[in-house]
C-alpha atoms as a PDB file:
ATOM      1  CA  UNK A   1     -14.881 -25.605 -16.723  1.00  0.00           C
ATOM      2  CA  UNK A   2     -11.949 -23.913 -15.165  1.00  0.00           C
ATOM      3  CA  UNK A   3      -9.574 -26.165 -17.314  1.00  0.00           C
ATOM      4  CA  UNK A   4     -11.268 -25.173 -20.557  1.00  0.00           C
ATOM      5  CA  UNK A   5     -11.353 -21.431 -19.758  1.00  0.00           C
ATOM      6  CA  UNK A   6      -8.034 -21.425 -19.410  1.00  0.00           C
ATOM      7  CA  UNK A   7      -7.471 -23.571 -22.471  1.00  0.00           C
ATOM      8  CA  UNK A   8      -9.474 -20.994 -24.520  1.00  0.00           C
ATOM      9  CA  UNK A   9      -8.238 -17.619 -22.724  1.00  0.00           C
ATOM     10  CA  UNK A  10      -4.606 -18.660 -21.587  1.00  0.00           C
ATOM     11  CA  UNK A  11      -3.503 -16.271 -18.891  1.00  0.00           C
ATOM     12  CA  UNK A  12      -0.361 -14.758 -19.224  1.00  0.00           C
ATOM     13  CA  UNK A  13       2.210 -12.543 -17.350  1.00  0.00           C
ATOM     14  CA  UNK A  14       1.461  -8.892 -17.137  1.00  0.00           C
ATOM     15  CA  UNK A  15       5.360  -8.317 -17.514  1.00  0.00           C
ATOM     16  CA  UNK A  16       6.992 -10.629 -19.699  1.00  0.00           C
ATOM     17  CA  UNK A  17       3.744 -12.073 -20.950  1.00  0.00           C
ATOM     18  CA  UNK A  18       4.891 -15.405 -20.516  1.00  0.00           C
ATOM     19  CA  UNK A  19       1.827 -18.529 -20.079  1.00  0.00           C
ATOM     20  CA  UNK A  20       0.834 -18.635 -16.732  1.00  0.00           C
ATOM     21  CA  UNK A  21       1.100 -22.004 -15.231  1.00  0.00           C
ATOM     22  CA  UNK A  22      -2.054 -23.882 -13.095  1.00  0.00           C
ATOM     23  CA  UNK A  23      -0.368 -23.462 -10.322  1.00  0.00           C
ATOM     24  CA  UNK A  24       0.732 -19.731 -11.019  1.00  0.00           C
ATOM     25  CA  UNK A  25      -3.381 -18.318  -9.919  1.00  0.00           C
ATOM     26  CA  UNK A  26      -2.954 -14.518 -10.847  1.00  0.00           C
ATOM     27  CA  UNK A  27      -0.763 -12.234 -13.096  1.00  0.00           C
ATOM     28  CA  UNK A  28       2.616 -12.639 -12.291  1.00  0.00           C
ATOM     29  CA  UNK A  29       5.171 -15.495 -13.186  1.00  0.00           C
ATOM     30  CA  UNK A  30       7.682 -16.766 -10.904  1.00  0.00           C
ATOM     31  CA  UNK A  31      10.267 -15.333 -12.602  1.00  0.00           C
ATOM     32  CA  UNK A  32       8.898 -12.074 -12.984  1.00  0.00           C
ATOM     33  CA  UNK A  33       7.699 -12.072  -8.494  1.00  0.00           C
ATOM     34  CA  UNK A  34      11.271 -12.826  -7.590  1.00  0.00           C
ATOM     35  CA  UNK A  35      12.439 -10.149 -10.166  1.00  0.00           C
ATOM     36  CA  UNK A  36      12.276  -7.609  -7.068  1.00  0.00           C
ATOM     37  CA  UNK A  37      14.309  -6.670  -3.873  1.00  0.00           C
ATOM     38  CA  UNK A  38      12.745  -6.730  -0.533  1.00  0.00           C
ATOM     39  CA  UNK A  39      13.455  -4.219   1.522  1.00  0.00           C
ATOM     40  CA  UNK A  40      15.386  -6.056   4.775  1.00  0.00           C
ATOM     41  CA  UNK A  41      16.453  -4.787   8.132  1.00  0.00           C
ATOM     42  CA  UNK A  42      17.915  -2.465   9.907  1.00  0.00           C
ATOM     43  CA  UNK A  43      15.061  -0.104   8.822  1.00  0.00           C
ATOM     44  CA  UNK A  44      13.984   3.345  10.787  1.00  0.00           C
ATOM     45  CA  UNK A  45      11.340   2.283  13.357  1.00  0.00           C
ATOM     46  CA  UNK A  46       8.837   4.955  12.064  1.00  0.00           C
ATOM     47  CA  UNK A  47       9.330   5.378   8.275  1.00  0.00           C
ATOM     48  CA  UNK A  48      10.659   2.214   7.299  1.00  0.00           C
ATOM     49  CA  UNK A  49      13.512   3.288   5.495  1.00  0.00           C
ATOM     50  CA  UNK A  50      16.380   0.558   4.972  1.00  0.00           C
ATOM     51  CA  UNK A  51      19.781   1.661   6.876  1.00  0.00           C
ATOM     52  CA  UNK A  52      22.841   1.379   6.161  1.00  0.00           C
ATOM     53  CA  UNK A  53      25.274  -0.897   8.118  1.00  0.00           C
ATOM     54  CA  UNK A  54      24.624  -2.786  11.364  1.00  0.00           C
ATOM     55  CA  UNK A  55      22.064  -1.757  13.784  1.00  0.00           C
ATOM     56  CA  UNK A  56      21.469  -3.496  17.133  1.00  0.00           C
ATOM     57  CA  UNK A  57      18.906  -1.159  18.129  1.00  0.00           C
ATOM     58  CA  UNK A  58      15.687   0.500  17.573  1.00  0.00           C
ATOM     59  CA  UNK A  59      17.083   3.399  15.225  1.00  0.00           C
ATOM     60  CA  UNK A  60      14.845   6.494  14.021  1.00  0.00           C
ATOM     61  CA  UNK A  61      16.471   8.289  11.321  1.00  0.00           C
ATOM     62  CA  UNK A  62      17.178  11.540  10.914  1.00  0.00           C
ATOM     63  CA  UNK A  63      14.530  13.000   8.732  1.00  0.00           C
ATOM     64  CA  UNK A  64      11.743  11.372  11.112  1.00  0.00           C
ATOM     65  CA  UNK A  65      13.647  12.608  14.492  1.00  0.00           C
ATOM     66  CA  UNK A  66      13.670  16.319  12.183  1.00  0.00           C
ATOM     67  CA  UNK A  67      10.001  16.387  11.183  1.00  0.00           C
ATOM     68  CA  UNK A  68       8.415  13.306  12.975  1.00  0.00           C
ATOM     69  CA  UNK A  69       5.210  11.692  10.517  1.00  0.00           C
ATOM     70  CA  UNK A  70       2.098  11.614  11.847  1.00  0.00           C
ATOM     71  CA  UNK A  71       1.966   7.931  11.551  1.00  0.00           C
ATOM     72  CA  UNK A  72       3.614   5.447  14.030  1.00  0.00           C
ATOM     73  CA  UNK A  73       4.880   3.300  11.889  1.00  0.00           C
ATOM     74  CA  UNK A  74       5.548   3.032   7.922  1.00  0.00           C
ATOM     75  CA  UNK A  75       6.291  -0.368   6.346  1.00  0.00           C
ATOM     76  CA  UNK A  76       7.239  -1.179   2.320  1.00  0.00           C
ATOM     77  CA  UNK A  77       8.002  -4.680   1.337  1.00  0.00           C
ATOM     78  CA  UNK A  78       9.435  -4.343  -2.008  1.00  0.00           C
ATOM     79  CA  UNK A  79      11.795  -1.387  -3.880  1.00  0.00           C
ATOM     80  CA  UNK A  80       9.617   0.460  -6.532  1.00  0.00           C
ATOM     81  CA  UNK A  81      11.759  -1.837  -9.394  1.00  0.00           C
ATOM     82  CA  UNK A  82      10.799  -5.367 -11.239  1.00  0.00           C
ATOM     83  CA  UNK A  83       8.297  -7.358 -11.149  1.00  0.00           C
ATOM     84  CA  UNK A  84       6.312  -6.350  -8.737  1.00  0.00           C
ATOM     85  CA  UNK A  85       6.318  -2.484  -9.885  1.00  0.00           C
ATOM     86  CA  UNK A  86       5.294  -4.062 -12.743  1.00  0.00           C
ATOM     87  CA  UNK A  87       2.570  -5.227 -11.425  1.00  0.00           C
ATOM     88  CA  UNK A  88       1.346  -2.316  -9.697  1.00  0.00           C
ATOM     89  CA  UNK A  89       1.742  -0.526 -13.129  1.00  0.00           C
ATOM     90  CA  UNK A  90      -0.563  -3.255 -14.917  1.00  0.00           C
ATOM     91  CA  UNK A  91      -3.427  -2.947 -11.946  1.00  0.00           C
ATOM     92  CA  UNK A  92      -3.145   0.940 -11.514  1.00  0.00           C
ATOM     93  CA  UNK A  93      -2.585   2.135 -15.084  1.00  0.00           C
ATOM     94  CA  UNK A  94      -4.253  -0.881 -17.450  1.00  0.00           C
ATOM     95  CA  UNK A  95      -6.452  -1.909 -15.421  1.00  0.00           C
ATOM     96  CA  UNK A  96      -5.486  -5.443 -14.790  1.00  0.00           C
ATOM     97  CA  UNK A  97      -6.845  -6.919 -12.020  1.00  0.00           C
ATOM     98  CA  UNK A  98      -5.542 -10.472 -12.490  1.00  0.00           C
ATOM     99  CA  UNK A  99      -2.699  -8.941 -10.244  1.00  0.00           C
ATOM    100  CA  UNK A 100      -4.446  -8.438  -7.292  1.00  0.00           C
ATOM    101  CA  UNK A 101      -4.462 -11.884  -5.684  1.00  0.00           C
ATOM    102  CA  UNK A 102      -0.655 -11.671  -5.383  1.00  0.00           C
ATOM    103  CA  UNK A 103      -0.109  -8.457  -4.667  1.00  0.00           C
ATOM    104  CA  UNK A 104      -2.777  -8.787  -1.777  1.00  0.00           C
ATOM    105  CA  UNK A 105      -0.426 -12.253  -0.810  1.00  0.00           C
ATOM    106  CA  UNK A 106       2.223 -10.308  -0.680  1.00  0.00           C
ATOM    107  CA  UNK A 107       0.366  -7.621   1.540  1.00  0.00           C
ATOM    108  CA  UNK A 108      -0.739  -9.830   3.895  1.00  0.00           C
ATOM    109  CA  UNK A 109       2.455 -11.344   5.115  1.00  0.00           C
ATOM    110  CA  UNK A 110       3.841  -7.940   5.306  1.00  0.00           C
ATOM    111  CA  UNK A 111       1.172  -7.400   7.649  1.00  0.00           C
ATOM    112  CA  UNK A 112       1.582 -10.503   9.710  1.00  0.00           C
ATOM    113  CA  UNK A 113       5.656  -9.776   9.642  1.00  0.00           C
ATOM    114  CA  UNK A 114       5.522  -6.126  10.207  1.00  0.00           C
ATOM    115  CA  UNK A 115       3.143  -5.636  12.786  1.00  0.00           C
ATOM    116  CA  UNK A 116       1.887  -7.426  16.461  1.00  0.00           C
ATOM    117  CA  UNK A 117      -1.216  -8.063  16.481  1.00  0.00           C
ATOM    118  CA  UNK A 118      -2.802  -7.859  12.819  1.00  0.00           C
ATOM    119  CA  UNK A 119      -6.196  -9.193  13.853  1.00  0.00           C
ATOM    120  CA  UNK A 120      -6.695  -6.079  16.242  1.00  0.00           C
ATOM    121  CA  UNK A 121      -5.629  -3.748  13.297  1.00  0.00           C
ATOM    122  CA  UNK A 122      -8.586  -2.200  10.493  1.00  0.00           C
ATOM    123  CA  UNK A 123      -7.627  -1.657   7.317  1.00  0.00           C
ATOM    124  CA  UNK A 124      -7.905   1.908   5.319  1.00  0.00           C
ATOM    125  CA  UNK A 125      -7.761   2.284   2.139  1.00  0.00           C
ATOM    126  CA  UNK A 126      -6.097   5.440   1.034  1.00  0.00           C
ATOM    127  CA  UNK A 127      -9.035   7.487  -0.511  1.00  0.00           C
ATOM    128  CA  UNK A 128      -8.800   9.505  -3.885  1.00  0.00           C
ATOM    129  CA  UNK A 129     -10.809  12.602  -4.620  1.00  0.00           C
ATOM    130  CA  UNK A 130     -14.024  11.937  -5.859  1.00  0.00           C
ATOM    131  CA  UNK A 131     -12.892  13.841  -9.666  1.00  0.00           C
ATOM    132  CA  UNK A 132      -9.829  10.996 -10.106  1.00  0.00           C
ATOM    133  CA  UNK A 133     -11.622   8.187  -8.229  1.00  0.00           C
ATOM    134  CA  UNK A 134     -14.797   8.739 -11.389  1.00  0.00           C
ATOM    135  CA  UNK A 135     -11.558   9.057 -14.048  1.00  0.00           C
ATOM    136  CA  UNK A 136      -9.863   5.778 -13.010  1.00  0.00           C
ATOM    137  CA  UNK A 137     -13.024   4.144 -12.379  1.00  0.00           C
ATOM    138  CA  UNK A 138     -11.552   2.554  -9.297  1.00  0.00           C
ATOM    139  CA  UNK A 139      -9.184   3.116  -5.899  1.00  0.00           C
ATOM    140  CA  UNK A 140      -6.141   0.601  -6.063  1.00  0.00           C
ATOM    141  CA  UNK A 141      -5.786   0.306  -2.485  1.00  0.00           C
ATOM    142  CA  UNK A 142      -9.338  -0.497  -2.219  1.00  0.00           C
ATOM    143  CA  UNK A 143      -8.753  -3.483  -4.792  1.00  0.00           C
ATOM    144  CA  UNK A 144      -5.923  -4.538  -2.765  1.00  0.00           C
ATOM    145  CA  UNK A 145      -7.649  -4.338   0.521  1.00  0.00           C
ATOM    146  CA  UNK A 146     -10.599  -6.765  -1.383  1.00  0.00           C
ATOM    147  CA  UNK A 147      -8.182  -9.030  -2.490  1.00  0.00           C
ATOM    148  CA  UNK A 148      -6.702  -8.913   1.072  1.00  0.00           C
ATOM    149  CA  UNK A 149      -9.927 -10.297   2.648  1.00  0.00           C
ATOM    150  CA  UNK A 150     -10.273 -13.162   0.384  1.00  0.00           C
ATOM    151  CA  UNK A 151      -7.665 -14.709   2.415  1.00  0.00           C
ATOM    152  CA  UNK A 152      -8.031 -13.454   5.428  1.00  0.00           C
ATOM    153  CA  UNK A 153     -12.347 -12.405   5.800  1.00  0.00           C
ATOM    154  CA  UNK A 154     -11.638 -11.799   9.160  1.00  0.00           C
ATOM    155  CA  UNK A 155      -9.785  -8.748   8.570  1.00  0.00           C
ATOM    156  CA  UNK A 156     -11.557  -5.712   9.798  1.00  0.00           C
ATOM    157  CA  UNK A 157     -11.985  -2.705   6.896  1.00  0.00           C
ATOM    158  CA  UNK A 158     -13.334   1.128   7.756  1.00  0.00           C
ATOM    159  CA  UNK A 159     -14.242   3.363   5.300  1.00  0.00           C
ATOM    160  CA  UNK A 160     -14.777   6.698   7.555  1.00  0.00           C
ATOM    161  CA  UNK A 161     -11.828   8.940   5.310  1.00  0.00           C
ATOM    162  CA  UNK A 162     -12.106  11.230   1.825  1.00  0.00           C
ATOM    163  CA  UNK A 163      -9.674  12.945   0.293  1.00  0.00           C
ATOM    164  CA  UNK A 164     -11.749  16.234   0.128  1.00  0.00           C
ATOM    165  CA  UNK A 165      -8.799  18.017  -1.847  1.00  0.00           C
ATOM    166  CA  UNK A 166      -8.115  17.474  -5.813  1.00  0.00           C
ATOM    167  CA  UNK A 167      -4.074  17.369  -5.347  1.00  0.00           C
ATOM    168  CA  UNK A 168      -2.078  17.749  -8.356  1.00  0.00           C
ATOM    169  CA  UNK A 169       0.292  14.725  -8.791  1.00  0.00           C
ATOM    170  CA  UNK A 170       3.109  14.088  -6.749  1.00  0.00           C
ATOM    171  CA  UNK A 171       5.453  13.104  -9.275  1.00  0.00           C
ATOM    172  CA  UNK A 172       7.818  16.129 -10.006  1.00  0.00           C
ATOM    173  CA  UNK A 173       7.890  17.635  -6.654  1.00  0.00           C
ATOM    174  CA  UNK A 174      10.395  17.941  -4.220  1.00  0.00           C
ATOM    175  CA  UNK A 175       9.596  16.608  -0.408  1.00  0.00           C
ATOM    176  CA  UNK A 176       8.987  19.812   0.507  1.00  0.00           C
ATOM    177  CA  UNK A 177       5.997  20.429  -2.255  1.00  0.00           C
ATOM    178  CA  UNK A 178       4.965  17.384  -1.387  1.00  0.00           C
ATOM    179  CA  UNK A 179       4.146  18.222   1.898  1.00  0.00           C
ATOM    180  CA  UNK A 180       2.423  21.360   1.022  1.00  0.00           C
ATOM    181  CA  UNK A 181       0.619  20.011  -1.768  1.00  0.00           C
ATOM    182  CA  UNK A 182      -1.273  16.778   0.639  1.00  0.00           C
ATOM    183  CA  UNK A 183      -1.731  19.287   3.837  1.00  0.00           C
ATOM    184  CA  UNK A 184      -5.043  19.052   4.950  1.00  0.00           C
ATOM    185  CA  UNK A 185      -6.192  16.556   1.761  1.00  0.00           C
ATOM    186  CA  UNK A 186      -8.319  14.450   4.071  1.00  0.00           C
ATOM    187  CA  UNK A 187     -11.281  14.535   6.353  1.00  0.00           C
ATOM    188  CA  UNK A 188     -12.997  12.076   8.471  1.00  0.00           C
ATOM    189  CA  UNK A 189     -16.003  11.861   8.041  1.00  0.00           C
ATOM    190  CA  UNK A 190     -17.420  10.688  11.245  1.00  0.00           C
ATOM    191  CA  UNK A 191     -16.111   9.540  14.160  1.00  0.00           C
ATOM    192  CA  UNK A 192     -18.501   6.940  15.191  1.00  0.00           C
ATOM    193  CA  UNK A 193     -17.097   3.282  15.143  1.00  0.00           C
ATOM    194  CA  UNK A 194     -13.793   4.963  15.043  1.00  0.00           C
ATOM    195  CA  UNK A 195     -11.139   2.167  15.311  1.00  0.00           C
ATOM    196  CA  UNK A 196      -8.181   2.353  17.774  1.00  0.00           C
ATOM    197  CA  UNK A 197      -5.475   0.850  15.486  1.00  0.00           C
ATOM    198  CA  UNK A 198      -5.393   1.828  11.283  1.00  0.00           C
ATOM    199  CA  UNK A 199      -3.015   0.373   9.095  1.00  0.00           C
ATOM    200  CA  UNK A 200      -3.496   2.515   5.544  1.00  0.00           C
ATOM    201  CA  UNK A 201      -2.961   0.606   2.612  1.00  0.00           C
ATOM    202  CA  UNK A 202      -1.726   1.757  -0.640  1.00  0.00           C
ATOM    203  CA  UNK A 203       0.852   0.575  -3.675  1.00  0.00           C
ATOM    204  CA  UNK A 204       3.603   2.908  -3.422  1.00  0.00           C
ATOM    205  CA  UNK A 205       5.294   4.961  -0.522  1.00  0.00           C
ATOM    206  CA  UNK A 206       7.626   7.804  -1.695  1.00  0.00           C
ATOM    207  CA  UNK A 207       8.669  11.080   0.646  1.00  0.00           C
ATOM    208  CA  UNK A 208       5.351   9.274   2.557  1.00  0.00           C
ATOM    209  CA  UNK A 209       3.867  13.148   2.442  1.00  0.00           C
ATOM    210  CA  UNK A 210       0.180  11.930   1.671  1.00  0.00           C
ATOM    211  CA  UNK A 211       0.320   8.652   3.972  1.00  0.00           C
ATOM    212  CA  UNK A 212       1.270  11.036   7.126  1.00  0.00           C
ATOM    213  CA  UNK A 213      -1.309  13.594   6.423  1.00  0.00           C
ATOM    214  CA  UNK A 214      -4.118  10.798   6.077  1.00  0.00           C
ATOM    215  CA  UNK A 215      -2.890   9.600   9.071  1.00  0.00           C
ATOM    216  CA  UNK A 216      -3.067  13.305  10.807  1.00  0.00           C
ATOM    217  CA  UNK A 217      -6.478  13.360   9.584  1.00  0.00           C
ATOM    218  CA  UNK A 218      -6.955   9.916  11.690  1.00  0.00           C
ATOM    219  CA  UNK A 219      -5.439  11.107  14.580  1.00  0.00           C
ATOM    220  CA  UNK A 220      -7.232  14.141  14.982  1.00  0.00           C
ATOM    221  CA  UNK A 221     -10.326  12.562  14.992  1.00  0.00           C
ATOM    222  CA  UNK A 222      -9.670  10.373  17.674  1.00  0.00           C
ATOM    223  CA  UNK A 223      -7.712   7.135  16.061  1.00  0.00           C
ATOM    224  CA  UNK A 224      -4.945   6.282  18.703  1.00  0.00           C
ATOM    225  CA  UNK A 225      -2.412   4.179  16.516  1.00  0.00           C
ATOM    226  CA  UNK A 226      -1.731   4.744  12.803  1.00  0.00           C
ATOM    227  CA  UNK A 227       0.289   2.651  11.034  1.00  0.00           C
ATOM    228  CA  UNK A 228       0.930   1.856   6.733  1.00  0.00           C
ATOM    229  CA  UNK A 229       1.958  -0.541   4.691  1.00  0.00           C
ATOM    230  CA  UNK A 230       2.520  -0.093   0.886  1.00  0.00           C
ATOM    231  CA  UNK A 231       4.084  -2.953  -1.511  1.00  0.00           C
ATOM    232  CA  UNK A 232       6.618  -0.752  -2.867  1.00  0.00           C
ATOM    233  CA  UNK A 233       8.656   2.453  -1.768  1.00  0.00           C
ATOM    234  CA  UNK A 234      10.019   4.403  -4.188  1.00  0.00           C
END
């Protein structure tokens, strides 16, 4: 049955809409996954940034030492370029959810690579205000996280944070506005069955303004270790 569905309704690419292959199972081509740049040590311990040069140590750069993040510790696997921002275009913008199975692949060795410990972490989605949440129809780290459990069901997920503040996008302003614009965005709702150690999930990490105050909001409500991991940083 499989075989003939396939035969009828070939898959293709979401980026260069090339024929998927059998053994290529979701929306992106080979060509198109390797298409993007990892982002590789020496990185800032807390936001993940890539550094320049040779570092031997555990290095915090300067903007975290400045104006430290309310998370612990920030983690991006890819640069916000090629394939795979491709991808997070096609699931977040068109709707394409044949992505999700390898973006959640790629999430879930980033977790086993970035972190210690994975099975003792819970997974939080980053939440969107109720008014976008009813216009997209759908939260894309939720999808992710879903698509994360179908290979791993063992992963824990909480649900406990809303964003109970309708920010205006991000897009156009400075790091600064950013900040402002995310401050107090989220609230926990209760605290029972908090979880000790978060890892928020979301596509893209930029200044990381609205991962740190979601993780503020965690924090203040008793969560003792909040850590993210996006596929992308822009």
């Amino acid at each position: 049955m499989k075989a003939l569905l396939e035969y009828l309704y070939p898959r293709t690419c979401c980026v260069c809409s090339n024929s998927l292959k059998g053994t290529e199972a979701s929306g992106l081509c080979w060509d198109c996954r390797s298409d993007s740049t990892l982002i590789s040590p020496p990185l800032c311990d807390v936001c993940g940034v890539g550094i320049a040069g040779r570092v031997d140590h555990t290095f915090v750069c300067a903007d975290c030492q400045e104006d430290p993040p309310a998370y612990t510790h920030a983690r991006s696997l890819f640069h916000y370029e090629g394939g795979v921002r491709e991808a997070i275009h096609a699931l977040k913008y068109q709707r394409d959810f044949s992505v999700v199975p390898d973006l959640a692949r790629l999430l879930i060795a980033g977790l086993h690579s970035h972190f210690d410990q994975p099975a003792a972490l819970t997974l939080v989605a980053v939440p969107l205000h109720w008014k976008r949440r009813l216009h997209r129809e759908f939260n894309q780290g939720t999808e992710l996280i879903r698509g994360m459990r179908r290979l791993e069901p063992e992963l824990k997920v909480w649900k406990g944070i809303s964003r109970v503040k309708n920010t205006e996008t991000q897009t156009h302003l400075t790091k600064a506005k950013r900040k402002e614009n995310v401050r107090n965005a989220f609230r926990v709702r209760s605290n029972k069955q908090l979880p000790e150690r978060v890892v928020l999930i979301d596509d893209v990490m930029t200044t990381g303004a609205t991962l740190s105050s979601a993780a503020k909001a965690l924090k203040k409500a008793g969560v003792k270790e909040v850590n993210t991991l996006t596929l992308a940083r822009g």
